[in-house]
PDB file of N, CA and C in Angstrom:
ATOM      1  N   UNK A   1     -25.112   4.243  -6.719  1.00  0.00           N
ATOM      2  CA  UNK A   1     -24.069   3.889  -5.783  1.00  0.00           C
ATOM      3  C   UNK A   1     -22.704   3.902  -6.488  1.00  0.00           C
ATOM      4  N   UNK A   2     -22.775   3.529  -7.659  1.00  0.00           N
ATOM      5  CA  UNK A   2     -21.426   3.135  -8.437  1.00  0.00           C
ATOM      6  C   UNK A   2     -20.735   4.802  -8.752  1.00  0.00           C
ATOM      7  N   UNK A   3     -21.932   5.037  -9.642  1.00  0.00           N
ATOM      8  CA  UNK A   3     -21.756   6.903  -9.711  1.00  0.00           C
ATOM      9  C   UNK A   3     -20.976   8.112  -8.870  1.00  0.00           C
ATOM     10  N   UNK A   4     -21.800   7.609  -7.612  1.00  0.00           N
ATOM     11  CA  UNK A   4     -21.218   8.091  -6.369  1.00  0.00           C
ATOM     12  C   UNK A   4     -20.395   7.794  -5.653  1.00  0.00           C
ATOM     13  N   UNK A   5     -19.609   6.750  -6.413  1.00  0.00           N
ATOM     14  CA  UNK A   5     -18.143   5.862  -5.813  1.00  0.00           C
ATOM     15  C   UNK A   5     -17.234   6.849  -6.589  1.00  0.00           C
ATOM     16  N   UNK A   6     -17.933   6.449  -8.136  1.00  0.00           N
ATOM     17  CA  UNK A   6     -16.657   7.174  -9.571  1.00  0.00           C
ATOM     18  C   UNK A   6     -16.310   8.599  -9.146  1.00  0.00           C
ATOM     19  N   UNK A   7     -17.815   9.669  -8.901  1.00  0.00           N
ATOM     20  CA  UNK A   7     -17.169  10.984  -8.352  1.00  0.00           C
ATOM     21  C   UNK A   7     -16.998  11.432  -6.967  1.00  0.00           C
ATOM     22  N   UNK A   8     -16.605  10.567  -6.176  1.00  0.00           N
ATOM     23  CA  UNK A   8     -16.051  10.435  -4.913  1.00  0.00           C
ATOM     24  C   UNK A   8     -14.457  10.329  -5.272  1.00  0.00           C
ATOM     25  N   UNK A   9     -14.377   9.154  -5.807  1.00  0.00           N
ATOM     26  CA  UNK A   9     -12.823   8.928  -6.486  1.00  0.00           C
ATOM     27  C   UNK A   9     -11.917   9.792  -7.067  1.00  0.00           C
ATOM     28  N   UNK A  10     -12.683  10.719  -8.167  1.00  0.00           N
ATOM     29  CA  UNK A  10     -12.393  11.960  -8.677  1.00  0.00           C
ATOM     30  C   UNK A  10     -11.624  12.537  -8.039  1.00  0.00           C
ATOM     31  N   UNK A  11     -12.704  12.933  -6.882  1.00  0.00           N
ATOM     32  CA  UNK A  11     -12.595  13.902  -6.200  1.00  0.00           C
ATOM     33  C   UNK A  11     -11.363  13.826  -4.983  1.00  0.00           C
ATOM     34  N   UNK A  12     -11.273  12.742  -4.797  1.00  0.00           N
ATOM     35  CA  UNK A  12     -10.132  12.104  -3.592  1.00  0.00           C
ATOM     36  C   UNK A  12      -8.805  11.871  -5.076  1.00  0.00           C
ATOM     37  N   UNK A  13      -9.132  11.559  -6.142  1.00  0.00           N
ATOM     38  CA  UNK A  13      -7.584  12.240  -6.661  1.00  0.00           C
ATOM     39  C   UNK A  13      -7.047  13.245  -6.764  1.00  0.00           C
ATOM     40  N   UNK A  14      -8.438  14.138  -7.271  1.00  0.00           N
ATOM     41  CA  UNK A  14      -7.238  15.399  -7.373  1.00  0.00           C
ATOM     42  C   UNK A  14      -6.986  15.967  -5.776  1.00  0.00           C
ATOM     43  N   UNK A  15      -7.459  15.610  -4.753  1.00  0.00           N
ATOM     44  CA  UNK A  15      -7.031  15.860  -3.424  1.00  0.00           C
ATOM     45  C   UNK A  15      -5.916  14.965  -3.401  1.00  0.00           C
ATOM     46  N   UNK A  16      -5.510  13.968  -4.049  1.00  0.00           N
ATOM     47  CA  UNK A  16      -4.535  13.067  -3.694  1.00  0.00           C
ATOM     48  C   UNK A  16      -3.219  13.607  -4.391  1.00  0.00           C
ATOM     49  N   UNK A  17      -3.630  14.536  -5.191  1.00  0.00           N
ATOM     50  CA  UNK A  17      -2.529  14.910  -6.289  1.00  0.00           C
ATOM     51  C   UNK A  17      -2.173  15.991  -5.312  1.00  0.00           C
ATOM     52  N   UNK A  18      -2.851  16.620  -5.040  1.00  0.00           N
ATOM     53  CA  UNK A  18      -2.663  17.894  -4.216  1.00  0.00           C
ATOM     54  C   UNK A  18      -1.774  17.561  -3.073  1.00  0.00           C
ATOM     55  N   UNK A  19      -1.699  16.386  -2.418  1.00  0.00           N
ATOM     56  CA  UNK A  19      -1.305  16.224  -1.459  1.00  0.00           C
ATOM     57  C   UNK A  19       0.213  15.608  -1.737  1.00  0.00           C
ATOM     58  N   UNK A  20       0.487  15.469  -2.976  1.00  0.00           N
ATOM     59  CA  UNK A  20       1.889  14.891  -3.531  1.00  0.00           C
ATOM     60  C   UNK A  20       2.804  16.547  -3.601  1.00  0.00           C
ATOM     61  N   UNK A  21       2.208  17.600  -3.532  1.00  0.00           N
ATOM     62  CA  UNK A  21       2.966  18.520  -3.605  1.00  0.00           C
ATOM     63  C   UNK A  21       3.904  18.711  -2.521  1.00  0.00           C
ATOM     64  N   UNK A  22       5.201  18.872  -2.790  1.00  0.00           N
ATOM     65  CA  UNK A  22       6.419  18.683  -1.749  1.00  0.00           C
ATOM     66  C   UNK A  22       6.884  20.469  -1.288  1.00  0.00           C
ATOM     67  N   UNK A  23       6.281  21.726  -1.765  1.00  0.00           N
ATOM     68  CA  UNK A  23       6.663  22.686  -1.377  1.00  0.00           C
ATOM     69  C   UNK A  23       5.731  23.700  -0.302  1.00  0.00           C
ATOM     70  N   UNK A  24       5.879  24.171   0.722  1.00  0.00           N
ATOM     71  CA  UNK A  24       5.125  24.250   1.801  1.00  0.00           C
ATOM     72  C   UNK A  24       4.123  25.500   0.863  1.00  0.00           C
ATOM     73  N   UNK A  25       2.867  25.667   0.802  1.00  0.00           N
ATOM     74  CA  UNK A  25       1.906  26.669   0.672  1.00  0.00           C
ATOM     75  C   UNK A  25       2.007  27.853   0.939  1.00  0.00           C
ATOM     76  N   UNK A  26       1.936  29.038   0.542  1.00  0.00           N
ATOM     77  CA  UNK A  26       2.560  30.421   1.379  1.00  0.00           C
ATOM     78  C   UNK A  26       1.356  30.783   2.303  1.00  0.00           C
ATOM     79  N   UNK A  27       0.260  30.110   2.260  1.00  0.00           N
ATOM     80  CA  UNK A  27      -0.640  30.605   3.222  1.00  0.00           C
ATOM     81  C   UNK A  27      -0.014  29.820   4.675  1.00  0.00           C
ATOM     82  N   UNK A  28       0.322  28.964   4.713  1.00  0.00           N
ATOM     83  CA  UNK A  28       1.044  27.972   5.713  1.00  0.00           C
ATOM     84  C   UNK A  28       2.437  28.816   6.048  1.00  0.00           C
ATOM     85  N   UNK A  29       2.961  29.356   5.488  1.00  0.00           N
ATOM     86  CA  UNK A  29       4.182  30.065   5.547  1.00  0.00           C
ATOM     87  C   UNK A  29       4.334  31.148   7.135  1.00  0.00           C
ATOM     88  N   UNK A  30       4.746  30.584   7.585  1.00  0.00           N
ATOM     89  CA  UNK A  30       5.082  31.337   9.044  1.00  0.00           C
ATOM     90  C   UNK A  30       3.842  30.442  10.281  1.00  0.00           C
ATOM     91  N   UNK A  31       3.194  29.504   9.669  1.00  0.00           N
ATOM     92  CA  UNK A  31       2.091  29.024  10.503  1.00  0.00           C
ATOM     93  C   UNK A  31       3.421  27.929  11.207  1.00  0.00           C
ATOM     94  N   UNK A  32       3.501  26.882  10.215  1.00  0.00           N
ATOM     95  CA  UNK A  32       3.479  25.436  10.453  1.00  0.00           C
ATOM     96  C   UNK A  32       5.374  25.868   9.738  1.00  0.00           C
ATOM     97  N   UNK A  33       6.400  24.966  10.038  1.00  0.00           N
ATOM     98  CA  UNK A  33       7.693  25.077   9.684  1.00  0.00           C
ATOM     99  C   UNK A  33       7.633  23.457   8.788  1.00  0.00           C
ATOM    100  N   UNK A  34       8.981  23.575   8.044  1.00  0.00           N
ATOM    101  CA  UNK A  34       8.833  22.537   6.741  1.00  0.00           C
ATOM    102  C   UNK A  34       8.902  21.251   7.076  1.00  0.00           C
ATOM    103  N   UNK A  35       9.543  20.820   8.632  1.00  0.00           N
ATOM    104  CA  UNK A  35       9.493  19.449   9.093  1.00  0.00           C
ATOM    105  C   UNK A  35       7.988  18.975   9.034  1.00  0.00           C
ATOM    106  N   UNK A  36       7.047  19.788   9.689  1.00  0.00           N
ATOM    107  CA  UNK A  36       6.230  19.266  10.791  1.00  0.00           C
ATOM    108  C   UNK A  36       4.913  19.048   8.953  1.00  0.00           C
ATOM    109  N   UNK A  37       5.295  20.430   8.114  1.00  0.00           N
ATOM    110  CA  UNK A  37       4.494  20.471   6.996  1.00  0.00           C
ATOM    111  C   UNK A  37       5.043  19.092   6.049  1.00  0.00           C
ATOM    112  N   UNK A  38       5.970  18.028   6.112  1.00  0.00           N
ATOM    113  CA  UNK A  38       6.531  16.923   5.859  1.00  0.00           C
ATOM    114  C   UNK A  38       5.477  15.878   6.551  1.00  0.00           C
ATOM    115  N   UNK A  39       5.868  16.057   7.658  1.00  0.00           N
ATOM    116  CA  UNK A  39       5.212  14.663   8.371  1.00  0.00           C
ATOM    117  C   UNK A  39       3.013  14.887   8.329  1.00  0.00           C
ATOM    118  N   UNK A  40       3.119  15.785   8.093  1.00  0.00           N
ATOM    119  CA  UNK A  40       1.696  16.070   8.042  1.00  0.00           C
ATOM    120  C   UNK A  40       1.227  15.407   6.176  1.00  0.00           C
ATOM    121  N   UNK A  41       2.303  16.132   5.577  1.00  0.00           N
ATOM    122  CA  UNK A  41       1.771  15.237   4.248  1.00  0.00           C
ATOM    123  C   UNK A  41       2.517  13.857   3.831  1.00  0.00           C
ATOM    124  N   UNK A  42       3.065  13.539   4.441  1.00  0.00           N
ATOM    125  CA  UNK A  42       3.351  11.770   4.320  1.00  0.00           C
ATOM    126  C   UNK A  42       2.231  11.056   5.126  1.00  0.00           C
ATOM    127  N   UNK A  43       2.164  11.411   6.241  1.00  0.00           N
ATOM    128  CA  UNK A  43       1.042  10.807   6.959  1.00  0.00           C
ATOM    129  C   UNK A  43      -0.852  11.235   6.159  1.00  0.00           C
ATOM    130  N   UNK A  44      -0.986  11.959   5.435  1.00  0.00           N
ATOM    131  CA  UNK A  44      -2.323  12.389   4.542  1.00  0.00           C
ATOM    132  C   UNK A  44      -2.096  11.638   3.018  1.00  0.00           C
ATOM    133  N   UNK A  45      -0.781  10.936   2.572  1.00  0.00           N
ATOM    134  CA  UNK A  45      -0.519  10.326   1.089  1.00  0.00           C
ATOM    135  C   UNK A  45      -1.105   8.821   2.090  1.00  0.00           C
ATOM    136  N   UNK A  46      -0.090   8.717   3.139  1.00  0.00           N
ATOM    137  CA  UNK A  46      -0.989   7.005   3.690  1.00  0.00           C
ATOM    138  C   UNK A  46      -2.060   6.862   4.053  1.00  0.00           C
ATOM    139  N   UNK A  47      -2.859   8.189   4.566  1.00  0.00           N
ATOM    140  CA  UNK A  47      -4.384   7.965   4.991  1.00  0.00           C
ATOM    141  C   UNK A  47      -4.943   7.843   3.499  1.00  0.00           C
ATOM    142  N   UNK A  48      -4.730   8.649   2.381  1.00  0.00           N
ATOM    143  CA  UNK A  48      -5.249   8.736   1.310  1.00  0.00           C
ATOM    144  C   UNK A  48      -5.174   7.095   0.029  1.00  0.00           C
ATOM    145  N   UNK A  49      -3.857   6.996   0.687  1.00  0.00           N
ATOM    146  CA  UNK A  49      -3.888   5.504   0.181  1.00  0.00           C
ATOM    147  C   UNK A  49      -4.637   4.369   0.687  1.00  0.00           C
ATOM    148  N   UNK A  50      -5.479   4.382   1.859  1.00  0.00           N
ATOM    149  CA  UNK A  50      -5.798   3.413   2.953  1.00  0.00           C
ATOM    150  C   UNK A  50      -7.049   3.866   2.306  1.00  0.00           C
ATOM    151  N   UNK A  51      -6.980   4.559   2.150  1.00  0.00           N
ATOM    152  CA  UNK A  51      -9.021   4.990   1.929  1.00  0.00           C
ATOM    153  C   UNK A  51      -9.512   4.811   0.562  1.00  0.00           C
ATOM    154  N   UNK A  52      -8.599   4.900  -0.380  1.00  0.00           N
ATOM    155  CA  UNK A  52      -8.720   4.433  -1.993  1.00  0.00           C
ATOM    156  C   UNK A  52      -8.918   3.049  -1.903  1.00  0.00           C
ATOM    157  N   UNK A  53      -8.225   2.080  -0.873  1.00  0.00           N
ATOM    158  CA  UNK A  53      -8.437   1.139  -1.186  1.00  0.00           C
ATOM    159  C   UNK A  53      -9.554   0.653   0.288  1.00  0.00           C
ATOM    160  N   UNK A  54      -9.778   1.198   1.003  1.00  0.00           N
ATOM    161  CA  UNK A  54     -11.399   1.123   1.938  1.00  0.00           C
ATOM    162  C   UNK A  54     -12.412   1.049   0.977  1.00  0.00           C
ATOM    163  N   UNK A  55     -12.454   2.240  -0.110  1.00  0.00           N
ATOM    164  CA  UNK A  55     -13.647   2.846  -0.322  1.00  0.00           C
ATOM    165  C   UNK A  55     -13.537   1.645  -1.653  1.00  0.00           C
ATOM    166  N   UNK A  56     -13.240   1.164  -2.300  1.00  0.00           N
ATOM    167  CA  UNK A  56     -12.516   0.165  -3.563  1.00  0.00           C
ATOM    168  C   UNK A  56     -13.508  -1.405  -2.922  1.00  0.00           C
ATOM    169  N   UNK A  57     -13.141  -1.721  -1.758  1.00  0.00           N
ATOM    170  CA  UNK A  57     -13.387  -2.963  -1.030  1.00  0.00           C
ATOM    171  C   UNK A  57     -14.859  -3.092  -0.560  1.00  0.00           C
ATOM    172  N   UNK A  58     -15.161  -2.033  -0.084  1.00  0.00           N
ATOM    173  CA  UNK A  58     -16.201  -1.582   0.271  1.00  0.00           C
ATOM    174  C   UNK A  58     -17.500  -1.441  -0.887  1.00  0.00           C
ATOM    175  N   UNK A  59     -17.225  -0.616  -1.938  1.00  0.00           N
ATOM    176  CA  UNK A  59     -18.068  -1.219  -2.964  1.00  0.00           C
ATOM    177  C   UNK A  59     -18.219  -2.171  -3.791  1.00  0.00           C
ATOM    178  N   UNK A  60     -16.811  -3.164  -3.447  1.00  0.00           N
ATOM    179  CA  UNK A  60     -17.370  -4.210  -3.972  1.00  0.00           C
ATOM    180  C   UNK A  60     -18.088  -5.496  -3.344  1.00  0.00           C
ATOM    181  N   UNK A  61     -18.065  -5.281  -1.910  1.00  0.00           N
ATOM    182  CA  UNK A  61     -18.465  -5.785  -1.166  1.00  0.00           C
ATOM    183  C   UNK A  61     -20.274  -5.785  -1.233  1.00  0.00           C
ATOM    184  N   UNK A  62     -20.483  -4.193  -1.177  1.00  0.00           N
ATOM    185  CA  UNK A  62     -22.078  -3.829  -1.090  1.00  0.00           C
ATOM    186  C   UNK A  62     -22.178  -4.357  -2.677  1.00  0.00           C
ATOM    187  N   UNK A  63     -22.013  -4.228  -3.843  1.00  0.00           N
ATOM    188  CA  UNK A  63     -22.362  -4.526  -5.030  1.00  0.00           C
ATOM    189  C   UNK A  63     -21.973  -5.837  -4.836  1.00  0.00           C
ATOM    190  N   UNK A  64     -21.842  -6.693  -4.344  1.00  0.00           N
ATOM    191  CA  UNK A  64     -22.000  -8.021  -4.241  1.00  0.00           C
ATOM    192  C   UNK A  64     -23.150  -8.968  -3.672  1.00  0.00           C
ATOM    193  N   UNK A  65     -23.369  -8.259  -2.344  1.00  0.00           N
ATOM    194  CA  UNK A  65     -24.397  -8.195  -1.471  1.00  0.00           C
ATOM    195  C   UNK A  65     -25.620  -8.215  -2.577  1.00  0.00           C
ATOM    196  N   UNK A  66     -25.614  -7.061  -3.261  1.00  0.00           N
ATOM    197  CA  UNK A  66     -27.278  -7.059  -3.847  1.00  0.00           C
ATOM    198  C   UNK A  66     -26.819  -7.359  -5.193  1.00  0.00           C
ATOM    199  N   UNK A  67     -25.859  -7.481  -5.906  1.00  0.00           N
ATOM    200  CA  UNK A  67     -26.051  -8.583  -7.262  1.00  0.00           C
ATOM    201  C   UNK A  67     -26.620  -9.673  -6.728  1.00  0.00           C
ATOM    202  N   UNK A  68     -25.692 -10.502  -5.958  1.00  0.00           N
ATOM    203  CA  UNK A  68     -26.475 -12.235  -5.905  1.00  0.00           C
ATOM    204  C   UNK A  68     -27.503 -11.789  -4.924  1.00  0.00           C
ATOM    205  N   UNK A  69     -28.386 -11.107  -4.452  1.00  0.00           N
ATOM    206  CA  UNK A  69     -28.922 -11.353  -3.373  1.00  0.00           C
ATOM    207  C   UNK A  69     -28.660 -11.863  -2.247  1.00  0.00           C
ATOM    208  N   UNK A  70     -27.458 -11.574  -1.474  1.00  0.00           N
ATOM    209  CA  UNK A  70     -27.215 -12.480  -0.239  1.00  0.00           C
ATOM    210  C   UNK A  70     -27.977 -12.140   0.925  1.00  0.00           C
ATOM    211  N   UNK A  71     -28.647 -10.501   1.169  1.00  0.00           N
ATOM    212  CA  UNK A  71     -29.484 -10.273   2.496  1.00  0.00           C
ATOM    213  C   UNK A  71     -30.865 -11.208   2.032  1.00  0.00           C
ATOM    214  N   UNK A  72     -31.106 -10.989   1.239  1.00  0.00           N
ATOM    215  CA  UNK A  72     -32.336 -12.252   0.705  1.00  0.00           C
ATOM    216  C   UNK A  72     -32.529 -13.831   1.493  1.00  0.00           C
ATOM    217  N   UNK A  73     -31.327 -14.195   0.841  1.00  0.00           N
ATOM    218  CA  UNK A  73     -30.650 -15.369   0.880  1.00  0.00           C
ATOM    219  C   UNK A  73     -30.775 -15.814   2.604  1.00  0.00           C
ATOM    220  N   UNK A  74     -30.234 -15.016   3.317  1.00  0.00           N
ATOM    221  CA  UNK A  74     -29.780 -14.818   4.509  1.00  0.00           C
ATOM    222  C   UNK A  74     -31.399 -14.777   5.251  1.00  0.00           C
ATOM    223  N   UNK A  75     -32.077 -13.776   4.751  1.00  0.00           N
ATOM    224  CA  UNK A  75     -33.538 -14.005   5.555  1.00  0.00           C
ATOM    225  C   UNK A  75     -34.424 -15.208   5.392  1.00  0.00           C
ATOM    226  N   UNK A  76     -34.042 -16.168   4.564  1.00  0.00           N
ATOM    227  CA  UNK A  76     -34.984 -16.946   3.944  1.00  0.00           C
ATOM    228  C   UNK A  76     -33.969 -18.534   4.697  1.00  0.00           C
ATOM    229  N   UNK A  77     -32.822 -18.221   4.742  1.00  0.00           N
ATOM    230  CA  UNK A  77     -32.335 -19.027   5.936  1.00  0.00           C
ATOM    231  C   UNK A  77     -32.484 -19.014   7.132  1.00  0.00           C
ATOM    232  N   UNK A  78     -32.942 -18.150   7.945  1.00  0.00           N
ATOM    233  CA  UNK A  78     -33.393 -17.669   9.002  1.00  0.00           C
ATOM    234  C   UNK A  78     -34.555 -17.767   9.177  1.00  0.00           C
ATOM    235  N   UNK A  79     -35.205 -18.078   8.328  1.00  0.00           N
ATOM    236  CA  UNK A  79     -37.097 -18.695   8.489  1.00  0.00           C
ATOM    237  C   UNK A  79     -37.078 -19.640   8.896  1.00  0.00           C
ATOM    238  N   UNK A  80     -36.274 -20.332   7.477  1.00  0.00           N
ATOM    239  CA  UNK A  80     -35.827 -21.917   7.749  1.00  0.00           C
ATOM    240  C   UNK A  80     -35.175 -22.300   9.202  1.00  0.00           C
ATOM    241  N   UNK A  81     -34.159 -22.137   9.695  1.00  0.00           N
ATOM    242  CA  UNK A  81     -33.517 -22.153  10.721  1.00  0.00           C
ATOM    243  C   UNK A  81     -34.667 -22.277  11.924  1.00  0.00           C
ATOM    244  N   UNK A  82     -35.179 -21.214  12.031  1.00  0.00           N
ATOM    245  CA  UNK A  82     -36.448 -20.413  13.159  1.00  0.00           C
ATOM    246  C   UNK A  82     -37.001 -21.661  14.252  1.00  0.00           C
ATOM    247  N   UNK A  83     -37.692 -22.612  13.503  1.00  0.00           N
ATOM    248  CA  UNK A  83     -38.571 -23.709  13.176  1.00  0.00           C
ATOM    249  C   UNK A  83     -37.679 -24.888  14.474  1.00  0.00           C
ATOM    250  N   UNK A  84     -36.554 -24.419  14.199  1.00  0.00           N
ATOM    251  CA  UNK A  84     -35.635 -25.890  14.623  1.00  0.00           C
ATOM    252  C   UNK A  84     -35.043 -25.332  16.422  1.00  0.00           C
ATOM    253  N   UNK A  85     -35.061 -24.048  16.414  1.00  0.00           N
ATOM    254  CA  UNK A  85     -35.365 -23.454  17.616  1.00  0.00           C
ATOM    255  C   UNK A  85     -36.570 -23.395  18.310  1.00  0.00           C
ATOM    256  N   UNK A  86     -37.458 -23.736  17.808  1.00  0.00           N
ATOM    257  CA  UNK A  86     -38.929 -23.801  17.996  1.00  0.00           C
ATOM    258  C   UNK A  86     -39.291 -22.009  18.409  1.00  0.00           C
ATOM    259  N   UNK A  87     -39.365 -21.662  17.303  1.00  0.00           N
ATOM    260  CA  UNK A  87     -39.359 -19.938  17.871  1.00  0.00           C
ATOM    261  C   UNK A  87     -40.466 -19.626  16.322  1.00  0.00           C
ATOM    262  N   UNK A  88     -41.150 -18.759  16.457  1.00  0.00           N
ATOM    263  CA  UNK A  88     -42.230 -18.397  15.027  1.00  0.00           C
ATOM    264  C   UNK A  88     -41.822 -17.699  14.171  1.00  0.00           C
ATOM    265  N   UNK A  89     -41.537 -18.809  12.626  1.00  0.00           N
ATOM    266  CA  UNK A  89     -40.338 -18.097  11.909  1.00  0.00           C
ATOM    267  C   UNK A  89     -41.525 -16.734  11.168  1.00  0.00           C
ATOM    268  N   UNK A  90     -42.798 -16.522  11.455  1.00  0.00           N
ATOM    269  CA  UNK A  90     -43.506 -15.031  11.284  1.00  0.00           C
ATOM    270  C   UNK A  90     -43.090 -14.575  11.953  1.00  0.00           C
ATOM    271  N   UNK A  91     -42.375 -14.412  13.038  1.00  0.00           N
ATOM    272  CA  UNK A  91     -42.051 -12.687  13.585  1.00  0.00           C
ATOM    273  C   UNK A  91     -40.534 -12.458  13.053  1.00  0.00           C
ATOM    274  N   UNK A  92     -41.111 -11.181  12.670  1.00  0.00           N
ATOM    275  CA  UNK A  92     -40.125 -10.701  11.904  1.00  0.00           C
ATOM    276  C   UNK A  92     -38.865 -10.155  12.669  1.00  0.00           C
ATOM    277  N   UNK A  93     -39.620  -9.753  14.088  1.00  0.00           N
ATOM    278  CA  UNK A  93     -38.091  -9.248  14.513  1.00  0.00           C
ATOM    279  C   UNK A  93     -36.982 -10.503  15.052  1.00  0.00           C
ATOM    280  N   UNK A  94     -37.451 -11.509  15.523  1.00  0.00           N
ATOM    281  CA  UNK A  94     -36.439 -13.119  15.414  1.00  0.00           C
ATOM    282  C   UNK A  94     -36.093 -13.339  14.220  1.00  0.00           C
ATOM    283  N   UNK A  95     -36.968 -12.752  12.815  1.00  0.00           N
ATOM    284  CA  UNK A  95     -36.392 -13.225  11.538  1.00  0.00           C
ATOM    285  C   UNK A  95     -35.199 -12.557  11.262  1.00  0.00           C
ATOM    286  N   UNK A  96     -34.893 -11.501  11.274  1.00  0.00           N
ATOM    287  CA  UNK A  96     -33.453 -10.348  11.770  1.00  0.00           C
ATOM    288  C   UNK A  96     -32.501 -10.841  12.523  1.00  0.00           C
ATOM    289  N   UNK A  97     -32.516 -11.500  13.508  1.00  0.00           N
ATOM    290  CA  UNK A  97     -31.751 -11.652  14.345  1.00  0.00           C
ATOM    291  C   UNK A  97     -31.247 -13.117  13.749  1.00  0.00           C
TER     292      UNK A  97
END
């Protein structure tokens, strides 16, 4: 998971670097004019910034989850719990819920 965060990251920099370039592409050249090729890459530096730090939050979130064990944690409160609803903390699909 971590692996596949690091070369995800990589890979969204040098797309991020790419996207710092301020001179229009000549394949773009007669497509798209230099305003519209502006607002297209200011608006792709803020999506790119929003998602460095999504994808940042996000694994530390899931690598938190299963360091301490919290889905564990969480089912084994929900057994407990079960009992006081008077509901059978063996079925597993009330143990989920």
């Amino acid at each position: 998971m971590i692996l596949m965060y690091l070369f995800e990251t990589y890979l969204d920099l040098r797309q991020h670097a790419a996207l710092k370039l301020t001179t229009l592409p000549k394949t773009l050249e007669g497509v798209i004019n230099q305003e519209k090729f502006e607002k297209f890459r200011a608006y792709s530096l803020y999506k790119s910034h929003f998602h460095f730090v999504h994808e940042f939050v996000t694994i530390l979130i899931n690598s938190t989850i299963l360091f301490f064990s919290i889905l564990s944690w969480f089912w084994n409160k929900s057994g407990i719990f079960l009992p006081f609803l008077g509901l059978n903390e063996e079925n597993e699909i009330l143990h989920t819920f």
